[in-house]
Protein backbone atom coordinates (compact mmCIF):
# COMPACT_ATOMS: atom_id res chain seq x y z
CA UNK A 1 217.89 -39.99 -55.16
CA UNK A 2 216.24 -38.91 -51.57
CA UNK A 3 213.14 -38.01 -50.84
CA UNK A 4 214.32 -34.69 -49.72
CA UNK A 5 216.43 -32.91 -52.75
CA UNK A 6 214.47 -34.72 -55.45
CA UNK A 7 210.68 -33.67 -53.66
CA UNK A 8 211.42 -30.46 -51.97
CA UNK A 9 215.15 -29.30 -53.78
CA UNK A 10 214.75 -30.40 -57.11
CA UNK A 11 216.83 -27.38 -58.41
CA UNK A 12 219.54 -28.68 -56.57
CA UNK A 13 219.45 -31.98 -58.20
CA UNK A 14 219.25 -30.55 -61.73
CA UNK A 15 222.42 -27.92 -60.59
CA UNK A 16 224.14 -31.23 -59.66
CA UNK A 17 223.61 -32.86 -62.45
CA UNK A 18 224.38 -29.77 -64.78
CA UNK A 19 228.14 -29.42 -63.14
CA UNK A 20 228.81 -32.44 -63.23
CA UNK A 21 228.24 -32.37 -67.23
CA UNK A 22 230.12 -29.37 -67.49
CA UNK A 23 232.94 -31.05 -65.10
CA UNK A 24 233.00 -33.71 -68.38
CA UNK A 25 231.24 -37.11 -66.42
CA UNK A 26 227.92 -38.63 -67.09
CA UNK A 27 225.64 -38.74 -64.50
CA UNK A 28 222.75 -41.15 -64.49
CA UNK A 29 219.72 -40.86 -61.93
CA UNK A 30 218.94 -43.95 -60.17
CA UNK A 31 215.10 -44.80 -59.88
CA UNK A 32 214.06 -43.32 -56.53
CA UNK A 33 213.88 -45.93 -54.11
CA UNK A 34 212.35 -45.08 -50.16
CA UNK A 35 215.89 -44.66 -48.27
CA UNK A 36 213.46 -45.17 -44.78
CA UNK A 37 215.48 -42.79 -42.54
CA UNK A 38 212.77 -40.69 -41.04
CA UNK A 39 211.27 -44.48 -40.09
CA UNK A 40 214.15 -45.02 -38.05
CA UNK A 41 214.28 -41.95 -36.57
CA UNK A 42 210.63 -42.29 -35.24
CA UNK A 43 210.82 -46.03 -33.99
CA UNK A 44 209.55 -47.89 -36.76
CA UNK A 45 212.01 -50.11 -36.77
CA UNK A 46 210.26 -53.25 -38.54
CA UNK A 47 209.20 -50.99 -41.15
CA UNK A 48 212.46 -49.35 -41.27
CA UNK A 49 214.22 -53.31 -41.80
CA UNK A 50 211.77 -54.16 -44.60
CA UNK A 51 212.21 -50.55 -46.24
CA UNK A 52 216.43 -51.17 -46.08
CA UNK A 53 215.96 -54.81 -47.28
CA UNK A 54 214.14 -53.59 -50.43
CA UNK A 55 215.72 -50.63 -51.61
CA UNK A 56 219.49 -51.97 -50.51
CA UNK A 57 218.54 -55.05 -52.97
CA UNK A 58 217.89 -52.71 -55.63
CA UNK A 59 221.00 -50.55 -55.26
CA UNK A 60 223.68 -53.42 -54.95
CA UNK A 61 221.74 -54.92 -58.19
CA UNK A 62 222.52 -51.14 -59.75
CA UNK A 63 226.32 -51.52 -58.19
CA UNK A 64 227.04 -54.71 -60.57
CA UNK A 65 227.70 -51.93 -63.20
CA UNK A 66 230.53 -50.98 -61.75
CA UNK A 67 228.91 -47.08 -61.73
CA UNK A 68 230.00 -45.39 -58.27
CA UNK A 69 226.93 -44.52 -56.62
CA UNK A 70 226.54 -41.02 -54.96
CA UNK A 71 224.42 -39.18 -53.06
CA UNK A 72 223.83 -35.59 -52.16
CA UNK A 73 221.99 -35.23 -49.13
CA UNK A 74 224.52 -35.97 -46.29
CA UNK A 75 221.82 -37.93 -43.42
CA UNK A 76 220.22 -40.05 -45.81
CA UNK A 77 223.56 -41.01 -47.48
CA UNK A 78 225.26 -41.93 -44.64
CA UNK A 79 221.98 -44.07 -43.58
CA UNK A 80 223.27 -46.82 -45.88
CA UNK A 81 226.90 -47.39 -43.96
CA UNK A 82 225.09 -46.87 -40.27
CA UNK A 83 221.82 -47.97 -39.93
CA UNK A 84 221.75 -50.03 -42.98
CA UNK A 85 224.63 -52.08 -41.70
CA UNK A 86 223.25 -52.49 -38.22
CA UNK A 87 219.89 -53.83 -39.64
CA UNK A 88 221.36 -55.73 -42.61
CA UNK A 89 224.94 -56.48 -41.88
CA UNK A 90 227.97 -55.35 -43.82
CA UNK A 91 227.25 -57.28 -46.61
CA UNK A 92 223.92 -56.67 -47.72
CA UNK A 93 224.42 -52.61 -47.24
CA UNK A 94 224.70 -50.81 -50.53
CA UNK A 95 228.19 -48.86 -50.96
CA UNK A 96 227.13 -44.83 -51.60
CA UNK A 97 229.61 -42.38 -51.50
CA UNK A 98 229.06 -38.63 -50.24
CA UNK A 99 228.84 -37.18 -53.58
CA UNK A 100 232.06 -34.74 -51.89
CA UNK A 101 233.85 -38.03 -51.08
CA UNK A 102 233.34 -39.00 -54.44
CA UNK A 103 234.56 -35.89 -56.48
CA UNK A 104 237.66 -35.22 -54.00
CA UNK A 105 238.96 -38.42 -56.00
CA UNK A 106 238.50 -36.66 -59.34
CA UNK A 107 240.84 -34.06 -58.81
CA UNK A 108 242.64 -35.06 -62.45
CA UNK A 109 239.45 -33.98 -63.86
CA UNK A 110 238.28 -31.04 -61.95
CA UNK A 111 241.34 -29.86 -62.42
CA UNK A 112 241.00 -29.70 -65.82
CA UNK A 113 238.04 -27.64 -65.87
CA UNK A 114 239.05 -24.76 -63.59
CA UNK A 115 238.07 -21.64 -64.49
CA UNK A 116 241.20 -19.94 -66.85
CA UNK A 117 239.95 -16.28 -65.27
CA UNK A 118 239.35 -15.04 -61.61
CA UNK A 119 236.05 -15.57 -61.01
CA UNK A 120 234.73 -11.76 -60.25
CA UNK A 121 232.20 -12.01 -57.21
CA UNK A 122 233.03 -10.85 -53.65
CA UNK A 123 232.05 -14.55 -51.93
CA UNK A 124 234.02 -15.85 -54.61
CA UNK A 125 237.44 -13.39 -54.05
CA UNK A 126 237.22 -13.69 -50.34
CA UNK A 127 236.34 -17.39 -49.68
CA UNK A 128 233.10 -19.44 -48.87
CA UNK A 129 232.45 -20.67 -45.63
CA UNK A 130 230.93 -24.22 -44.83
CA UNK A 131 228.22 -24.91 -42.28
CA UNK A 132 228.01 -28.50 -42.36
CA UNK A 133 225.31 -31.08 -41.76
CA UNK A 134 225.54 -32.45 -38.01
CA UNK A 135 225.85 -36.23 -39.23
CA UNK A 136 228.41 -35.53 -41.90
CA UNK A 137 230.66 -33.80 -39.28
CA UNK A 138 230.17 -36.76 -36.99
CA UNK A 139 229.83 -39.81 -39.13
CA UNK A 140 231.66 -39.11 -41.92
CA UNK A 141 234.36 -36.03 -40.71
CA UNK A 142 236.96 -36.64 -42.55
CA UNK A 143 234.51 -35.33 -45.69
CA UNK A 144 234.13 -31.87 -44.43
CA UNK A 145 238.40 -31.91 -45.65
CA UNK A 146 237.05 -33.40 -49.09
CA UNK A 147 235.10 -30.31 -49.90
CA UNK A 148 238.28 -28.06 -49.15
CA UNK A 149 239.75 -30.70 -51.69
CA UNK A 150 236.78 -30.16 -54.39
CA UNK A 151 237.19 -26.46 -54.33
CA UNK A 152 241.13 -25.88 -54.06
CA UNK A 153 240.75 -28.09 -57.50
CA UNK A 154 238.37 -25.59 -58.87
CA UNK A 155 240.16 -23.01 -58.17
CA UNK A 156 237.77 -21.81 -55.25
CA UNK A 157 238.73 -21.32 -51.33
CA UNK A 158 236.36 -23.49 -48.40
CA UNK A 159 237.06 -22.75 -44.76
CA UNK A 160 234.77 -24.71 -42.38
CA UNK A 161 233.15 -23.07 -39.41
CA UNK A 162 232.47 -24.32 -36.07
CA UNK A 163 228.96 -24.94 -35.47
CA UNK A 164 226.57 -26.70 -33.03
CA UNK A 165 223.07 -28.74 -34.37
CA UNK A 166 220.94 -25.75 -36.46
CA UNK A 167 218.15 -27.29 -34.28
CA UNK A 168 216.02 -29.26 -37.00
CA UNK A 169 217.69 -32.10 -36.21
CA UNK A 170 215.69 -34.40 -39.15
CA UNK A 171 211.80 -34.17 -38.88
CA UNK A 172 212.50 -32.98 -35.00
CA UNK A 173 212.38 -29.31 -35.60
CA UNK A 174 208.98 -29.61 -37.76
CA UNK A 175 207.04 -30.98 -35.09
CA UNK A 176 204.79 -28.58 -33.25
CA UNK A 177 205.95 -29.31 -29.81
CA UNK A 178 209.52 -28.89 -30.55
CA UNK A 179 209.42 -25.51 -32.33
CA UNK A 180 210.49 -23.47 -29.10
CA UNK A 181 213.20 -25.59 -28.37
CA UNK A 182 214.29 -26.16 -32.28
CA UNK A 183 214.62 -22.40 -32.26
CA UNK A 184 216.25 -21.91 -29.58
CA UNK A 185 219.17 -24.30 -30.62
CA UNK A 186 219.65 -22.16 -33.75
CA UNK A 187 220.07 -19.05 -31.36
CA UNK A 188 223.08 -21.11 -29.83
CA UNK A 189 225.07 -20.75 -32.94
CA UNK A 190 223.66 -21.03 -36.02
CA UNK A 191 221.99 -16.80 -35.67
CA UNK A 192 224.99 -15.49 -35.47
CA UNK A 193 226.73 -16.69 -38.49
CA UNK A 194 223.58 -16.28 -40.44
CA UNK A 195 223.02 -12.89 -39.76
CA UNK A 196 226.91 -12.08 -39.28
CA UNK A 197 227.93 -9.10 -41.85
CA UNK A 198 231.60 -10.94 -42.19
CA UNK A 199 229.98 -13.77 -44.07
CA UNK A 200 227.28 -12.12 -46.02
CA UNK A 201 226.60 -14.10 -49.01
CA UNK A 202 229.47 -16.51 -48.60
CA UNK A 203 227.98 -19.28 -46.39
CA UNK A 204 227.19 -22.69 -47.87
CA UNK A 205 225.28 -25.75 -46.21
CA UNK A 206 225.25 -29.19 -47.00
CA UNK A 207 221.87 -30.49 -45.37
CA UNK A 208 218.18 -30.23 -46.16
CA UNK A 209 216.89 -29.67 -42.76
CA UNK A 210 219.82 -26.65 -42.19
CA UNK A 211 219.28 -24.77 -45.34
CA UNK A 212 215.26 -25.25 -44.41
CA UNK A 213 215.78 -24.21 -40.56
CA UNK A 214 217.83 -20.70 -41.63
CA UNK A 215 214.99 -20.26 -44.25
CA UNK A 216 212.52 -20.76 -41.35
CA UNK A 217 214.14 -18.73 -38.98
CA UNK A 218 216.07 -15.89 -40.92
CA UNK A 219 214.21 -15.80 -43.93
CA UNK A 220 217.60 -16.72 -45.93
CA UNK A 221 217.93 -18.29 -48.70
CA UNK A 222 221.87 -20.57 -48.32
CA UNK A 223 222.90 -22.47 -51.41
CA UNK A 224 224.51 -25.76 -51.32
CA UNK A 225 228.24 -26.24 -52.14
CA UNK A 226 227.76 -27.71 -55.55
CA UNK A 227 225.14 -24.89 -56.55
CA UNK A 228 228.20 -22.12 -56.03
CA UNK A 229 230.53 -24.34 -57.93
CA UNK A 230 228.27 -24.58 -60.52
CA UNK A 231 227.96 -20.58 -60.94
CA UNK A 232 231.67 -19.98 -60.54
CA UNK A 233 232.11 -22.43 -63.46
C-alpha cells in the first residue's frame, strides 16, 4: 500500500484489486507500512533512513513467501530501488515491482481473459492515450512499453504521449508559494492535452499528484490505466 491510493484513491485500490480477481490471481494487501518519500523530498533525511530501515524490514520479511510484491503508485514504488538503495544499500532494499512491470509478465493469463466481443465505447474503439508519471518515464522507462504490453494482451490499444512535469511535482504543487508556478507548468503541456477535443475521454494517468493537478486545474476527472481495463473487462 501507499499513503496516497489507499488514503486519498481508495477506489482505485479496490478497482485493482477487483481486475485482478477477474484476471484469475489472488491478490493480498500488505499491512500499510510509511513508504517515507515525501520525508525525503523535504530534507528529512534521518527520519527518512529510520522510516526505510523499518518498513524495508517488514517487506523483505513479507518477500520470504515468495509472493511478488507490487505497487500501484509509480513515485512511491520506485522509492524502494532509488532512494531506498542509496540509504540502505542493495541488499537491505525491498524488491517491488510496478504493478505494469509485473502484469506485462502475465501475458499467458491476460490473455486468457480478453474480452470474446469488441468492447463498444468510443475511447475504447479508437485507442487510450497515456500521460505518464514524471518518475516512471525517467526511472523506470522502459515500463511506459509494459503498459502497451498489458493492453495489446487485453485486447485494448495504449499510445503514449509526450509530456513535460504536470507541475505538482510530489507535495511541490500543494504548497502555497508554488501554486503560480505549479500552474503555470501545467500550461506548458499538460492544458492542452487535457482540454484537447482529439482525446476526449481517452486519456489515462498513472500518478497521484497528475490525476490530482488536472482535477485542480481543469476540473477533470482522468482514470488510471487499470480502472479502464477493469470496465472494458
Amino acid at each position: 500500500q501507499d499513503a496516497f491510493t489507499s488514503y486519498f484513491e481508495t477506489q482505485l485500490v479496490e478497482d485493482t484489486l477487483s481486475l485482478l480477481i477477474k484476471l484469475g490471481f489472488t491478490p493480498l494487501v500488505a499491512p500499510f507500512k510509511p513508504n517515507g518519500k515525501p520525508l525525503h523530498v523535504h530534507g528529512f533525511l534521518q527520519q527518512f533512513k529510520r522510516t526505510a530501515k523499518d518498513t524495508s524490514k517488514n517487506l523483505r520479511t513479507l518477500a520470504q513467501h515468495n509472493i511478488p510484491m507490487v505497487g500501484i503508485e509509480p513515485s512511491m514504488t520506485l522509492a524502494y530501488r532509488s532512494e531506498y538503495r542509496t540509504v540502505l544499500g542493495a541488499a537491505e532494499a525491498p524488491s517491488v515491482w510496478l504493478i505494469q512491470e509485473w502484469l506485462a509478465e502475465q501475458t499467458a493469463m491476460l490473455k486468457s481473459h480478453k474480452p470474446h466481443t469488441q468492447v463498444n465505447t468510443e475511447a475504447a474503439s479508437a485507442g487510450y492515450h497515456l500521460l505518464a508519471h514524471c518518475t516512471e518515464s525517467t526511472n523506470a522507462a522502459a515500463s511506459i512499453g509494459d503498459w502497451k504490453t498489458v493492453f495489446s494482451a487485453l485486447g485494448q490499444s495504449l499510445n503514449t504521449l509526450d509530456v513535460g512535469c504536470c507541475g505538482m511535482a510530489g507535495t511541490y504543487g500543494h504548497e502555497t508559494d508554488n501554486v503560480d508556478t505549479s500552474k503555470k507548468i501545467y500550461q506548458l503541456s499538460w492544458s492542452e492535452v487535457v482540454n484537447g477535443a482529439h482525446y476526449k475521454d481517452s486519456l489515462v494517468a498513472t500518478g497521484y499528484s497528475c490525476r490530482s493537478q488536472v482535477k485542480r486545474i481543469d476540473g477533470r476527472e482522468i482514470p488510471h490505466p487499470l480502472q479502464v481495463l477493469l470496465k472494458n473487462l
